[in-house]
Protein backbone atom coordinates (compact mmCIF):
# COMPACT_ATOMS: atom_id res chain seq x y z
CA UNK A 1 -41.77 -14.34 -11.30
CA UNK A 2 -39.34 -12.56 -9.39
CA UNK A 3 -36.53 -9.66 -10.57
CA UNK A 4 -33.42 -11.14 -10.40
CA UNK A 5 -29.60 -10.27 -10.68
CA UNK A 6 -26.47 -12.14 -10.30
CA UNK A 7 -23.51 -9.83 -8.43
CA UNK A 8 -20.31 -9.91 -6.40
CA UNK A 9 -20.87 -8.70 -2.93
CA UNK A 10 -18.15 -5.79 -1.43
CA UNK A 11 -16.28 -7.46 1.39
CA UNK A 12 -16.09 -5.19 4.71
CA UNK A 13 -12.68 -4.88 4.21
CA UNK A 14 -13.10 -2.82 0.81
CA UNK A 15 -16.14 -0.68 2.96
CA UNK A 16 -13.40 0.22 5.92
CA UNK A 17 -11.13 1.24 3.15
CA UNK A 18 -13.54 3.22 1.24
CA UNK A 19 -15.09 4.89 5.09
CA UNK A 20 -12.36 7.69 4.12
CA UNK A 21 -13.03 9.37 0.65
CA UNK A 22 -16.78 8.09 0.63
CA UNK A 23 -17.09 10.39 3.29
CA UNK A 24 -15.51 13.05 1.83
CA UNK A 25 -17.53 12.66 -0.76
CA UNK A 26 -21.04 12.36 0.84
CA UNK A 27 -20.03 15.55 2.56
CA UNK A 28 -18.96 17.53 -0.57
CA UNK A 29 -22.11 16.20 -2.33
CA UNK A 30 -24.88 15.97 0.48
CA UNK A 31 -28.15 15.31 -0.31
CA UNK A 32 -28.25 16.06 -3.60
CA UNK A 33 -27.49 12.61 -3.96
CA UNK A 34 -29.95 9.46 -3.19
CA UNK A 35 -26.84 6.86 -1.71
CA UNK A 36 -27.14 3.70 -1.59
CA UNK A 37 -27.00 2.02 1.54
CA UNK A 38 -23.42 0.28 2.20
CA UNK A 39 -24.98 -3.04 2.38
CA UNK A 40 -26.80 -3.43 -1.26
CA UNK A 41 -23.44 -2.28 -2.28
CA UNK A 42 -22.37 -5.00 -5.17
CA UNK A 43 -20.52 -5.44 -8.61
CA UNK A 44 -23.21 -6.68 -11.26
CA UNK A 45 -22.23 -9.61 -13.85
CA UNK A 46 -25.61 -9.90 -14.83
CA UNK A 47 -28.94 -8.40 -14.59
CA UNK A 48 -31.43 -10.84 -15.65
CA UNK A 49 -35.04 -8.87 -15.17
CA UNK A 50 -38.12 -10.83 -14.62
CA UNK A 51 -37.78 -14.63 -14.62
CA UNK A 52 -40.06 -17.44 -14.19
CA UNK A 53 -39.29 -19.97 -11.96
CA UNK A 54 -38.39 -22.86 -14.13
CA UNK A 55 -35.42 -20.22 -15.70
CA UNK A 56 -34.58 -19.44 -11.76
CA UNK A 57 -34.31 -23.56 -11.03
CA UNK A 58 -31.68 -23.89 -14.42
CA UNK A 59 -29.75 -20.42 -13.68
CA UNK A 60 -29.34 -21.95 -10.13
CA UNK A 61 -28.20 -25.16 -11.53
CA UNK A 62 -25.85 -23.21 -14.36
CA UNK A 63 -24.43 -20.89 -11.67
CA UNK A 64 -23.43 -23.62 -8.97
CA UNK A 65 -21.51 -25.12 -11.85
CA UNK A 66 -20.05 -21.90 -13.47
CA UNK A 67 -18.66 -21.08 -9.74
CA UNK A 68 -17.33 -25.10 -9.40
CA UNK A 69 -15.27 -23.90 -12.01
CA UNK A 70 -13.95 -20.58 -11.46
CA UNK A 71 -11.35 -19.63 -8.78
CA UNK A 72 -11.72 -17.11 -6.64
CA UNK A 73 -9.82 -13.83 -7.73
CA UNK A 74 -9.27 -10.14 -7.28
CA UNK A 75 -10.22 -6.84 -9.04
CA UNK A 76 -8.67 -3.63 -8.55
CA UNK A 77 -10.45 -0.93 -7.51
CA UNK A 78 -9.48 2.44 -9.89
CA UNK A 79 -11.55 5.51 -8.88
CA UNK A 80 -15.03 7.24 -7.30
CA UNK A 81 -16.45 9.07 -10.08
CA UNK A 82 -19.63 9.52 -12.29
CA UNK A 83 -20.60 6.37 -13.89
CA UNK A 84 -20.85 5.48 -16.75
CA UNK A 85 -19.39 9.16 -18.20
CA UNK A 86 -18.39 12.55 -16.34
CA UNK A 87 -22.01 13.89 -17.01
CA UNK A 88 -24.25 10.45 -15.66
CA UNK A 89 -26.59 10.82 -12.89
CA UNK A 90 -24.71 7.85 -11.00
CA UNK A 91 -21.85 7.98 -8.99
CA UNK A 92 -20.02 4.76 -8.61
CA UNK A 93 -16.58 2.87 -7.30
CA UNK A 94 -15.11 2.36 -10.62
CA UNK A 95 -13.12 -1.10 -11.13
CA UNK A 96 -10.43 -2.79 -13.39
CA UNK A 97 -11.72 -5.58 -15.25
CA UNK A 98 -9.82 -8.27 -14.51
CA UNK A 99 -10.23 -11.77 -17.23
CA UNK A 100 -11.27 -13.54 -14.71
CA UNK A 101 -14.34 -11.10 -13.89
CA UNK A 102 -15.24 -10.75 -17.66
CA UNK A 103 -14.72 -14.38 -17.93
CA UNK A 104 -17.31 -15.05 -15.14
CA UNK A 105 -20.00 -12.24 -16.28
CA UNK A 106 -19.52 -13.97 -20.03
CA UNK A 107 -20.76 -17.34 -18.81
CA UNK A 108 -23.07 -15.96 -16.36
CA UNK A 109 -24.58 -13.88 -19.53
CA UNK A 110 -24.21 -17.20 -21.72
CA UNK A 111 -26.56 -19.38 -19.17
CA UNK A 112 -29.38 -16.24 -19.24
CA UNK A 113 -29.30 -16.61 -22.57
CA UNK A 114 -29.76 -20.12 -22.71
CA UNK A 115 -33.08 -20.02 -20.94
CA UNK A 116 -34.47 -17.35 -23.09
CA UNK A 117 -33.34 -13.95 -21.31
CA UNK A 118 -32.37 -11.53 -23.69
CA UNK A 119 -28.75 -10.91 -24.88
CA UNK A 120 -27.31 -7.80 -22.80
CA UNK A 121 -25.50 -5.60 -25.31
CA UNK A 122 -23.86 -3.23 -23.26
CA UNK A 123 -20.01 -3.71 -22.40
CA UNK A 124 -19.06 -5.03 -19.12
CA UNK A 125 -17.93 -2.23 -17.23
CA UNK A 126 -17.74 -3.66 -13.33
CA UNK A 127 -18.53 -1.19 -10.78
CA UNK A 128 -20.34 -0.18 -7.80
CA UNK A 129 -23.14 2.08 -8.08
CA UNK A 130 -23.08 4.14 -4.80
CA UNK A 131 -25.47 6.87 -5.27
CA UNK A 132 -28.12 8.34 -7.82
CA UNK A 133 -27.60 12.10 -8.60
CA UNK A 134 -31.31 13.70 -7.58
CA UNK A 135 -30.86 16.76 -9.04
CA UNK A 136 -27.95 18.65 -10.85
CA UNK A 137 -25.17 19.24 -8.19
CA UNK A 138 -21.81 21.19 -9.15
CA UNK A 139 -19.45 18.31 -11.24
CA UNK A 140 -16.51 16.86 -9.20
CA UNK A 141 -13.48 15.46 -10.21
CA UNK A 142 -12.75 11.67 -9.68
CA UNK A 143 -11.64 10.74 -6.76
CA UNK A 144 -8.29 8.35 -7.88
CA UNK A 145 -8.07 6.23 -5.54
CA UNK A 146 -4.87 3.84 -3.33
CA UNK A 147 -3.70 0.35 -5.32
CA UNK A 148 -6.85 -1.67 -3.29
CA UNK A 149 -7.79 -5.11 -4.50
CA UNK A 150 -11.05 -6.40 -3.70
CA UNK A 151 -10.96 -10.26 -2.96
CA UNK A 152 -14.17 -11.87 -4.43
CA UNK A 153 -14.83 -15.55 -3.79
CA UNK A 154 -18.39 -16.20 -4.10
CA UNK A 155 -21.30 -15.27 -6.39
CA UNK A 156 -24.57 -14.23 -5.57
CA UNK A 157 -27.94 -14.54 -6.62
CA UNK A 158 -30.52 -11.45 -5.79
CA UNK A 159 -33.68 -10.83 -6.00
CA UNK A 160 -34.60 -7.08 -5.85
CA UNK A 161 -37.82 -5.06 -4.66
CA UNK A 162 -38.41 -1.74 -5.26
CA UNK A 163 -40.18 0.65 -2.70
CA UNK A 164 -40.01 3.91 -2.57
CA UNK A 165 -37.44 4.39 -0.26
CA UNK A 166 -35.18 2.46 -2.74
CA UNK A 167 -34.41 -1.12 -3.55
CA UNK A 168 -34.04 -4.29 -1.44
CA UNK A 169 -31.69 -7.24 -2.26
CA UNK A 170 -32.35 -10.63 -0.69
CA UNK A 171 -29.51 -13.01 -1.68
CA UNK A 172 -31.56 -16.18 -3.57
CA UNK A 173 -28.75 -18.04 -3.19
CA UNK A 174 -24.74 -18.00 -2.47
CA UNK A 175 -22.39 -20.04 -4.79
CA UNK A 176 -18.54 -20.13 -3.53
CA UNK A 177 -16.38 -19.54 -6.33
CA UNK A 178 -13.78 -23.18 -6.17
CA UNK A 179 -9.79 -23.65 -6.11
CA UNK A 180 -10.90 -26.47 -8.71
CA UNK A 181 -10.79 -23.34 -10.84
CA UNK A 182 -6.98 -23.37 -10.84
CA UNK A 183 -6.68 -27.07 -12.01
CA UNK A 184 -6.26 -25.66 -15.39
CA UNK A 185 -3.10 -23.47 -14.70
């Protein structure tokens, strides 16, 4: 069994672009925060817990077809600021949801359910978690943030280990996201 999560890995480009106020805000913030390194960075579309590995063989199979059909797209990137409310313990890169995005996370969440993982009832809320408050730290005020659009053409299967240091995300497997996608528009 292995702990597994399907997610849309940050391009570079959006990590150059976000060097800036991320900075600023590690400073203002410190340690008072646990960050995340830069590369687990990632947009979740569905966590899927502990899964055996016939469920891992058909989500493989499920995903390589939900990505066949489904073009590549963009999201737009809104603010940094406490996720999911002003008072959480996270601090994330909060994004538009885009159709496309909610589209993808929908099927994504459809196949999971189809080999028995439970339905997620939370709303989709796409963002990227960048640090986990430690202990209470003076509130800031979201950091709006330039018109940036993230470019996201392939989805990614993770598995994740936790040590004490934090977690670790090996990529299971890579599906590109197709132009066959657009044959419907």
């Amino acid at each position: 069994m292995s702990r597994t999560f399907f997610a849309i890995p940050i391009d570079k480009m959006l990590l150059d672009v976000m060097r800036a106020p991320f900075e600023r805000l590690r400073a203002e913030l410190g340690n008072s925060v646990e960050w995340i390194p830069e590369q687990n960075w990632h947009i979740t579309l569905r966590f899927l817990g502990e899964i055996n590995h016939k469920q891992l063989a058909t989500l493989v199979e499920a995903a390589r077809e939900i990505a066949h059909d489904t073009a590549p797209g963009f999201i737009r990137v809104k603010m940094l600021a406490p996720f999911p409310r002003s008072d959480a313990k996270h601090i994330a890169l909060h994004l538009h949801s885009s159709p496309l995005l909610k589209s993808l996370a929908d099927k994504l969440s459809g196949a999971a359910f189809a080999v028995g993982v439970s339905k997620d009832t939370r709303r989709f809320r796409p963002h990227v978690t960048l640090g986990k408050i430690r202990y209470a730290t003076h509130p800031f005020l979201p950091i709006l943030l330039e018109q940036i659009d993230l470019a996201f053409t392939e989805l990614v299967l993770y598995e994740s280990k936790f040590q004490v240091d934090g977690g670790i995300y090996r990529k299971l497997q890579v599906f590109k996201l197709s132009q066959r996608g657009n044959d419907d528009e």
